[in-house]
Protein backbone atom coordinates (compact mmCIF):
# COMPACT_ATOMS: atom_id res chain seq x y z
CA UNK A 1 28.16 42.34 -55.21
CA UNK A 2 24.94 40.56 -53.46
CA UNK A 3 22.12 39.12 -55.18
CA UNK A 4 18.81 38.85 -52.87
CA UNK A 5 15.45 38.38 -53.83
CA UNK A 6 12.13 38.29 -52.25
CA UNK A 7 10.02 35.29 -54.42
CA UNK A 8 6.17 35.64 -54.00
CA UNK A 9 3.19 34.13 -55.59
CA UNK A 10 1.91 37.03 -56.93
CA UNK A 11 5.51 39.18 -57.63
CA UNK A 12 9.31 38.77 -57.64
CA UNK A 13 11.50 41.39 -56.43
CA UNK A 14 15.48 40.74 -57.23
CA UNK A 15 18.04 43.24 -56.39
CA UNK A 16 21.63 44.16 -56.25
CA UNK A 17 22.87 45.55 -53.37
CA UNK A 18 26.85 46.27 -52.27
CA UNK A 19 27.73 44.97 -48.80
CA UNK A 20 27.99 47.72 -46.28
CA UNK A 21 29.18 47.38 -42.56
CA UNK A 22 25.56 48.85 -41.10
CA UNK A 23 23.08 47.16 -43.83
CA UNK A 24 23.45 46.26 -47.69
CA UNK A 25 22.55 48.97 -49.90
CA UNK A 26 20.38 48.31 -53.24
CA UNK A 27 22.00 49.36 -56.40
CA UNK A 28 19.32 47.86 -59.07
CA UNK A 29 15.91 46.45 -57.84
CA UNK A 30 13.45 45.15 -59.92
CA UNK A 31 9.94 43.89 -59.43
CA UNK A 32 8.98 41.26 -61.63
CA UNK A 33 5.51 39.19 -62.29
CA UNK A 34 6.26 35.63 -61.08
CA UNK A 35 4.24 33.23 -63.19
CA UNK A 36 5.62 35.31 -66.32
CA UNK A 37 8.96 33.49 -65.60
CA UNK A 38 9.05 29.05 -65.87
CA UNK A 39 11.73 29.67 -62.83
CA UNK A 40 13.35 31.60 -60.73
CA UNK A 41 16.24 30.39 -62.86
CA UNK A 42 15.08 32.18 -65.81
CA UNK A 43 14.03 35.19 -64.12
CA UNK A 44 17.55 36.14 -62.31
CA UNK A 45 18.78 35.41 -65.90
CA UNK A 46 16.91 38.48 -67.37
CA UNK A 47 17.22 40.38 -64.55
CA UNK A 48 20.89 40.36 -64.49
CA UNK A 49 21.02 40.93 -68.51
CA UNK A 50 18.85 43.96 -67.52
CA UNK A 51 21.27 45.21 -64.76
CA UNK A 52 24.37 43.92 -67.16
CA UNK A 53 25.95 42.53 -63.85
CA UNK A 54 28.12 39.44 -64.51
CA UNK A 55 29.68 38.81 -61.48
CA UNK A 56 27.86 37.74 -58.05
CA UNK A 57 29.70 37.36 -54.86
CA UNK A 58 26.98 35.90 -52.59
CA UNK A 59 22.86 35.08 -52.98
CA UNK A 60 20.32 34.68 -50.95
CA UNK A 61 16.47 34.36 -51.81
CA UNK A 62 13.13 34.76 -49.32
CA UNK A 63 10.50 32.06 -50.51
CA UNK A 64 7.30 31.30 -50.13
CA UNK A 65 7.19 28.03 -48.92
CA UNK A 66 8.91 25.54 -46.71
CA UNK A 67 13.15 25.05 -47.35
CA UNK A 68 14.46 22.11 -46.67
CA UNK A 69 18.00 21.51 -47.17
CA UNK A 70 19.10 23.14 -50.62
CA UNK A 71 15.36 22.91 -51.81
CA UNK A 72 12.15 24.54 -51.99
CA UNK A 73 8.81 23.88 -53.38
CA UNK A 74 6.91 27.10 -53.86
CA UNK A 75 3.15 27.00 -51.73
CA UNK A 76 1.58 28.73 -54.66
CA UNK A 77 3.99 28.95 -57.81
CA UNK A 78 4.57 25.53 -59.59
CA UNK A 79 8.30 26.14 -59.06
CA UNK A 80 10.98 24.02 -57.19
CA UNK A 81 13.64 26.30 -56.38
CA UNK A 82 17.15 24.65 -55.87
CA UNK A 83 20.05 26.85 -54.57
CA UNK A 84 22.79 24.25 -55.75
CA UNK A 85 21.28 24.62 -59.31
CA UNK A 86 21.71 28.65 -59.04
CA UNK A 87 25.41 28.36 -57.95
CA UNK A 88 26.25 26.54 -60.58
CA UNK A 89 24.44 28.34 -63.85
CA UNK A 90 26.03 31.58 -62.20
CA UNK A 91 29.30 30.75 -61.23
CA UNK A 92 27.56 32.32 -57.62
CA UNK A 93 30.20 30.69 -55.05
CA UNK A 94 27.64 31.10 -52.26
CA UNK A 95 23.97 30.74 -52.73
CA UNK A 96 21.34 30.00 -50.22
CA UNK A 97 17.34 29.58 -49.94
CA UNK A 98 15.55 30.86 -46.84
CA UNK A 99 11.38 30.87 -46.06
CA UNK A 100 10.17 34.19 -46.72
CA UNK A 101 9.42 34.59 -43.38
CA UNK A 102 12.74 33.90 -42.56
CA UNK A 103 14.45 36.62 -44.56
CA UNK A 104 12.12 39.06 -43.29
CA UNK A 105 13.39 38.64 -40.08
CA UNK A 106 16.80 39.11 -41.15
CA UNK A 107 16.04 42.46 -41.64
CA UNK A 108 14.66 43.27 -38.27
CA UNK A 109 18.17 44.21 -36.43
CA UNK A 110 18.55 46.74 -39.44
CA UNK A 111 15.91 48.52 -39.42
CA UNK A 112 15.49 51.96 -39.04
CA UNK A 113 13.06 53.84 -37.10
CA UNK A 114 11.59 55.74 -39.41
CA UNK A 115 10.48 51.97 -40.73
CA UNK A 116 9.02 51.18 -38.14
CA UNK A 117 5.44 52.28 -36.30
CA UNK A 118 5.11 51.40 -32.70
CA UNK A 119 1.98 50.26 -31.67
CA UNK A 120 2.85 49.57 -28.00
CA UNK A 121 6.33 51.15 -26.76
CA UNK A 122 6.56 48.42 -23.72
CA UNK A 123 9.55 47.67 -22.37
CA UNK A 124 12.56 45.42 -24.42
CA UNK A 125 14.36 43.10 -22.70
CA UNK A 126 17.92 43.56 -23.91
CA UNK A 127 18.55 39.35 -23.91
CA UNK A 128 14.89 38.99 -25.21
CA UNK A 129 13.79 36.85 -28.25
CA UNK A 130 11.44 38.37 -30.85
CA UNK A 131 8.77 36.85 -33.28
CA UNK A 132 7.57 38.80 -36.82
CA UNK A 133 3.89 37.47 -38.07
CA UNK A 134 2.90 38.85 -41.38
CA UNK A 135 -0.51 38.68 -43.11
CA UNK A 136 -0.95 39.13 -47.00
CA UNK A 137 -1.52 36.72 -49.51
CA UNK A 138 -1.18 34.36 -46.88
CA UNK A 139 -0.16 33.98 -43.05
CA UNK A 140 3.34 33.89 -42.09
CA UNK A 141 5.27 33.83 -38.73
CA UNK A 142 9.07 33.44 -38.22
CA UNK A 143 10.99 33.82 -34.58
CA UNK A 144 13.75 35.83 -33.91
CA UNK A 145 15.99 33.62 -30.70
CA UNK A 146 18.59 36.02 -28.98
CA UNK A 147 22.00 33.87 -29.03
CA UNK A 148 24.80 35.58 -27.63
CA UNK A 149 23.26 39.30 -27.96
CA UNK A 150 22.51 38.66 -32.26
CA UNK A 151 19.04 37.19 -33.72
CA UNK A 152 19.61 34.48 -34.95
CA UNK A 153 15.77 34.22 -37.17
CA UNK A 154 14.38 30.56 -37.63
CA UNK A 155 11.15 29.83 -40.23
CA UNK A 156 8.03 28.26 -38.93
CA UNK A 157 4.97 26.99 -41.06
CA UNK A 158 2.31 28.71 -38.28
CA UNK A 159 0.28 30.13 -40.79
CA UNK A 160 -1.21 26.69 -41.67
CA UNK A 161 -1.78 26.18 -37.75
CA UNK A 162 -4.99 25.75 -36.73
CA UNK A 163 -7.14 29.36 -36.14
CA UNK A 164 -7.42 29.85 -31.79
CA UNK A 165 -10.90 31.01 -31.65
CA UNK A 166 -12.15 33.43 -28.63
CA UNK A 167 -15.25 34.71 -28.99
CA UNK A 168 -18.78 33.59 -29.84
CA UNK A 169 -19.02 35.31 -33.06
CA UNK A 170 -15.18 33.42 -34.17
CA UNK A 171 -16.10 30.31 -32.60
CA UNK A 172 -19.15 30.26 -35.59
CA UNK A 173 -16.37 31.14 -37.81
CA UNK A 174 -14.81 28.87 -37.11
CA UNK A 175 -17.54 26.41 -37.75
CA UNK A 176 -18.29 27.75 -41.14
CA UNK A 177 -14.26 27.52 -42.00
CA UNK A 178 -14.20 23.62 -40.87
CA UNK A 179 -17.49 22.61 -42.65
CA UNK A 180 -16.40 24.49 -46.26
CA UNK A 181 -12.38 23.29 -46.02
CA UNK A 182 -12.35 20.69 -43.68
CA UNK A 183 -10.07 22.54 -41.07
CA UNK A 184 -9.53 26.13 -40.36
CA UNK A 185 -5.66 27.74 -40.54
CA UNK A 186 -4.88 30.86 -39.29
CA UNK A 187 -4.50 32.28 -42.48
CA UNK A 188 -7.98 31.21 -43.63
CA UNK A 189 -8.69 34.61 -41.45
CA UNK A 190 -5.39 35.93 -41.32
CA UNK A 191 -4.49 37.10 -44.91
CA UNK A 192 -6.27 39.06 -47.65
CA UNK A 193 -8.12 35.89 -48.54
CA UNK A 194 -9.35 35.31 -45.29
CA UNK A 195 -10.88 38.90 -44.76
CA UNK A 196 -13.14 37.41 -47.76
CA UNK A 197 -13.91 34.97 -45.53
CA UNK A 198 -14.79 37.07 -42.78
CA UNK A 199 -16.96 39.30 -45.01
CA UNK A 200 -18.90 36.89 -46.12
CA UNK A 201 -19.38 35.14 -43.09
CA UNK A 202 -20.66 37.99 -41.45
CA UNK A 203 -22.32 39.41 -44.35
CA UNK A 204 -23.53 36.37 -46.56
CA UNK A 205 -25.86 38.66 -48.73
CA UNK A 206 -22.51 40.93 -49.46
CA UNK A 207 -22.33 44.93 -49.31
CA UNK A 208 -22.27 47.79 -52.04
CA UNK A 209 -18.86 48.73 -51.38
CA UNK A 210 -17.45 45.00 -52.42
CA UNK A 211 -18.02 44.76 -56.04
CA UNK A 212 -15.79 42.08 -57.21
CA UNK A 213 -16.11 38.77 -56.47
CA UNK A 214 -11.92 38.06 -56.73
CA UNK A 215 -10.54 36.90 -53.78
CA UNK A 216 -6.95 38.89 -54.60
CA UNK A 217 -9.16 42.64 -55.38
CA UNK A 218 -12.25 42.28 -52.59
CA UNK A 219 -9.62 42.70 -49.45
CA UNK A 220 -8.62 46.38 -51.07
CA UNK A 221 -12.27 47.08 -51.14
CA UNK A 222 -13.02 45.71 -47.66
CA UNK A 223 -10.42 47.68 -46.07
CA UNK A 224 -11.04 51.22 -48.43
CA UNK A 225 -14.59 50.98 -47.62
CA UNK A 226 -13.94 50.31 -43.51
CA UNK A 227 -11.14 52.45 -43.52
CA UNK A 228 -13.11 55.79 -44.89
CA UNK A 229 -16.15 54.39 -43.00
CA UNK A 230 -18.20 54.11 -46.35
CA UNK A 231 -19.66 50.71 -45.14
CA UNK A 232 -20.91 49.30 -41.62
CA UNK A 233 -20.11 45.84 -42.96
CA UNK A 234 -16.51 46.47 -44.10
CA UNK A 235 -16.00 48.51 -40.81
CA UNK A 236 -17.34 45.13 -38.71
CA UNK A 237 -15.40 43.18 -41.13
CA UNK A 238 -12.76 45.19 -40.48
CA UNK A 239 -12.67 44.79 -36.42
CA UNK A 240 -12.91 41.44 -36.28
CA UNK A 241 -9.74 41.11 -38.34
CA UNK A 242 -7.72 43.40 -36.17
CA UNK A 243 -8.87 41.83 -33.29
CA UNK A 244 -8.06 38.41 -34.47
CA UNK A 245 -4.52 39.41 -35.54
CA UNK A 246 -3.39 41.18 -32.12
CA UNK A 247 -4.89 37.54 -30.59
CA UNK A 248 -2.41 35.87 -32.86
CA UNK A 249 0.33 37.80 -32.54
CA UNK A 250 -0.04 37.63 -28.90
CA UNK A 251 -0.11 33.53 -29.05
CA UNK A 252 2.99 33.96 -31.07
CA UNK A 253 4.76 36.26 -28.52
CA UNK A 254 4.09 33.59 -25.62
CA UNK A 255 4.92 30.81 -27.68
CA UNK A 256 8.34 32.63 -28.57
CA UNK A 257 8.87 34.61 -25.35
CA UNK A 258 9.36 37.88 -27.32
CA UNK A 259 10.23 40.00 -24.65
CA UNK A 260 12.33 42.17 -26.84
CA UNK A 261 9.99 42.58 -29.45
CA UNK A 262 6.86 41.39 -31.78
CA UNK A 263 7.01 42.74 -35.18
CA UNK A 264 4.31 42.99 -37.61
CA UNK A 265 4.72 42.68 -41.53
CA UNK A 266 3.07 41.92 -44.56
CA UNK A 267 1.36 44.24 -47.00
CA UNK A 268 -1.82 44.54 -44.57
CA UNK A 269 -0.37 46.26 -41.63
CA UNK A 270 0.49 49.35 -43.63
CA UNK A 271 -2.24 49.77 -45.45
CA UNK A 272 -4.54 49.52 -42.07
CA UNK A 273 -2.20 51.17 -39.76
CA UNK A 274 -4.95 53.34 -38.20
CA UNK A 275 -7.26 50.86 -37.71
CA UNK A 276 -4.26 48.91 -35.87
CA UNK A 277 -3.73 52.26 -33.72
CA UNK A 278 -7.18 52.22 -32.30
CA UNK A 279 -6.78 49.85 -29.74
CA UNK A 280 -8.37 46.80 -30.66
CA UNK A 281 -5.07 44.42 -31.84
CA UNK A 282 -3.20 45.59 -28.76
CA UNK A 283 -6.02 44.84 -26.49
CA UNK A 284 -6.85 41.09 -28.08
CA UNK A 285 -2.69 40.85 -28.01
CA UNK A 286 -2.69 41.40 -24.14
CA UNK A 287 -5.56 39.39 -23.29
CA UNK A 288 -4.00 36.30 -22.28
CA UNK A 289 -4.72 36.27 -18.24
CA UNK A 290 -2.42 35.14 -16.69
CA UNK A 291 0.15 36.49 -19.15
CA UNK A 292 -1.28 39.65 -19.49
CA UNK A 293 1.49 42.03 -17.62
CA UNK A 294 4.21 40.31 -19.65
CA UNK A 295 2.47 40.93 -22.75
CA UNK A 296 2.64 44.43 -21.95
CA UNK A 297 5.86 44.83 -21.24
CA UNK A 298 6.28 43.73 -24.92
CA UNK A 299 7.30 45.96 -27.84
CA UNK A 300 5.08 45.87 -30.76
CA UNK A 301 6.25 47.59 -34.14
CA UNK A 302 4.84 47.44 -37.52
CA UNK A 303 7.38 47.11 -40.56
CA UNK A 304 6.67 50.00 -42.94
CA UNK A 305 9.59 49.11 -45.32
CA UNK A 306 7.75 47.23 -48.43
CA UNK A 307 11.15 45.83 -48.70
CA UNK A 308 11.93 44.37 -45.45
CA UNK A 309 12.03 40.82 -46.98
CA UNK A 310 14.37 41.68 -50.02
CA UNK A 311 16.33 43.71 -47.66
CA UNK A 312 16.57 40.74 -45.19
CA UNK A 313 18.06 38.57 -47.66
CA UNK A 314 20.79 40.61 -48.81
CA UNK A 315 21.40 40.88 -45.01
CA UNK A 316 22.10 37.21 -45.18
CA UNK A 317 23.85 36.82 -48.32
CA UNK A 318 26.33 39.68 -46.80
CA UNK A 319 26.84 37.44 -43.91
CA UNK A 320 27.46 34.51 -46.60
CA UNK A 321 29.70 36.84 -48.15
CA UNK A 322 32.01 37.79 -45.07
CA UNK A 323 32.18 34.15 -43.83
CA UNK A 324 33.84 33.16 -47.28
């Protein structure tokens, strides 16, 4: 039996999955409120008591935050995860920690298609690498390098790279970001947070459609609002933040040389699919003269699974698993 989970800021997913030759298949998931637990210890505890599963052949956890080594100190939980520590409360004989980012990716050669929505079909190249970027919470990016024919996915921290700006209107932005934090990351735009930040950039006096003043419920009322085209300033809000995330993604494909694919994750891209469709992300993610014909040669997909990142972990604690 594998043990993955997918450790967030917000939420926790755990789940049991048997090892299949294709892709691991879930037996028992469970979503669980992070900060409700004083560590992931203590929350696989319950969670196996709950699935009344004693034995564990192999584990593997997505975090959010850097891994180094056998460690990991959460960005936004007040957790230090250690794998060593986890192997040895349950009797796991293989148990590893990978960046959230990182496990996501795992799941990319396992997909389906019915997970996935293409945004530009272009044309993969066979030998290719590919790069994932994901906005939610926060910014992440992970790339995918082809060794031998087989991804092999390695974590990167490019969310908390500094925000490329293009335009006149991001260049202010950008202004505003570095004179309230110091320094503008991507994810300061990039992320639910940073469609705030957006909003009330370009609309300092606010908007009746965004009520609340919490940074983790405006971005669902930004994006309603824009997408049913209730409010001007959501809508504007709205295409500035697509447009910004095709630019990035684009950055990310030339930096990684994704010629066999860019995938898109995160909660965000599902929930705004249409407003990806349109045109504006694809157009910002090709405009990179000289680079634009390679860019559009380049597969873009969005990752409709809301499990690709518990899913990628089993995929790795299989692998664990079959090495043993």
């Amino acid at each position: 039996m594998l043990l993955a989970g997918d450790v967030g800021g917000t939420k926790t997913l755990l789940g049991l999955f048997t090892p299949e030759h294709e892709r691991p298949e879930p037996t028992v998931v469970r979503q669980f409120a992070t900060l409700d637990f004083e560590s992931l210890e203590a929350m696989i505890a319950e969670f196996l008591k709950q699935a009344r599963q004693a034995h564990v052949d192999a584990a593997c956890f997505g975090v959010a935050g850097p891994v180094l080594g056998d460690a990991a100190r959460l960005t936004n939980v007040p957790w230090t995860v250690d794998a060593a520590g986890i192997r040895h409360r349950f009797g796991i004989p293989h148990a590893s920690l990978l960046n959230d980012l990182q496990a996501m990716a795992c799941s990319v050669p396992v997909l389906r298609p019915d997970e996935l929505a293409v945004l530009q079909e272009g044309d993969a190249v066979p030998d290719g690498n590919a790069a994932l970027i994901a906005a939610g919470t926060g910014l992440g990016e992970a790339l995918l390098h082809n060794v031998d024919g087989r991804f092999l996915p390695a974590p990167s921290e490019g969310g908390h790279a500094d925000f490329a700006a293009r335009t006149e209107r991001e260049i202010a932005l950008l202004r505003e970001l570095i004179r309230l934090h110091g320094r503008a990351q991507c994810e300061m735009v990039l992320s639910g947070p940073g469609l705030v930040n957006i909003h009330r950039f370009l609309h300092p006096r606010g908007c009746p459609a965004v009520r609340s003043t919490d940074d983790h419920e405006a971005p669902a009322e930004i994006t309603e609002a824009a997408m049913q085209h209730r409010c001007p300033q959501c809508v504007d809000t709205l295409d500035l933040f697509v447009s910004a995330y095709g630019a990035e993604a684009g950055n990310l494909a030339l930096r990684s040389l994704a010629t066999a694919g860019v995938y898109i994750g995160g909660g965000i891209a599902p929930k705004i699919l249409p407003a990806l469709e349109q045109g504006g992300f694809i157009d910002a993610f090709r405009a990179k003269e000289p680079m634009q014909d390679l860019l559009a040669a380049v597969p873009v997909k969005v990752i409709l699974n809301p499990q690709a990142g518990l899913l990628g972990a089993a995929v790795r604690a299989g692998e664990m698993g079959e090495r043993s």
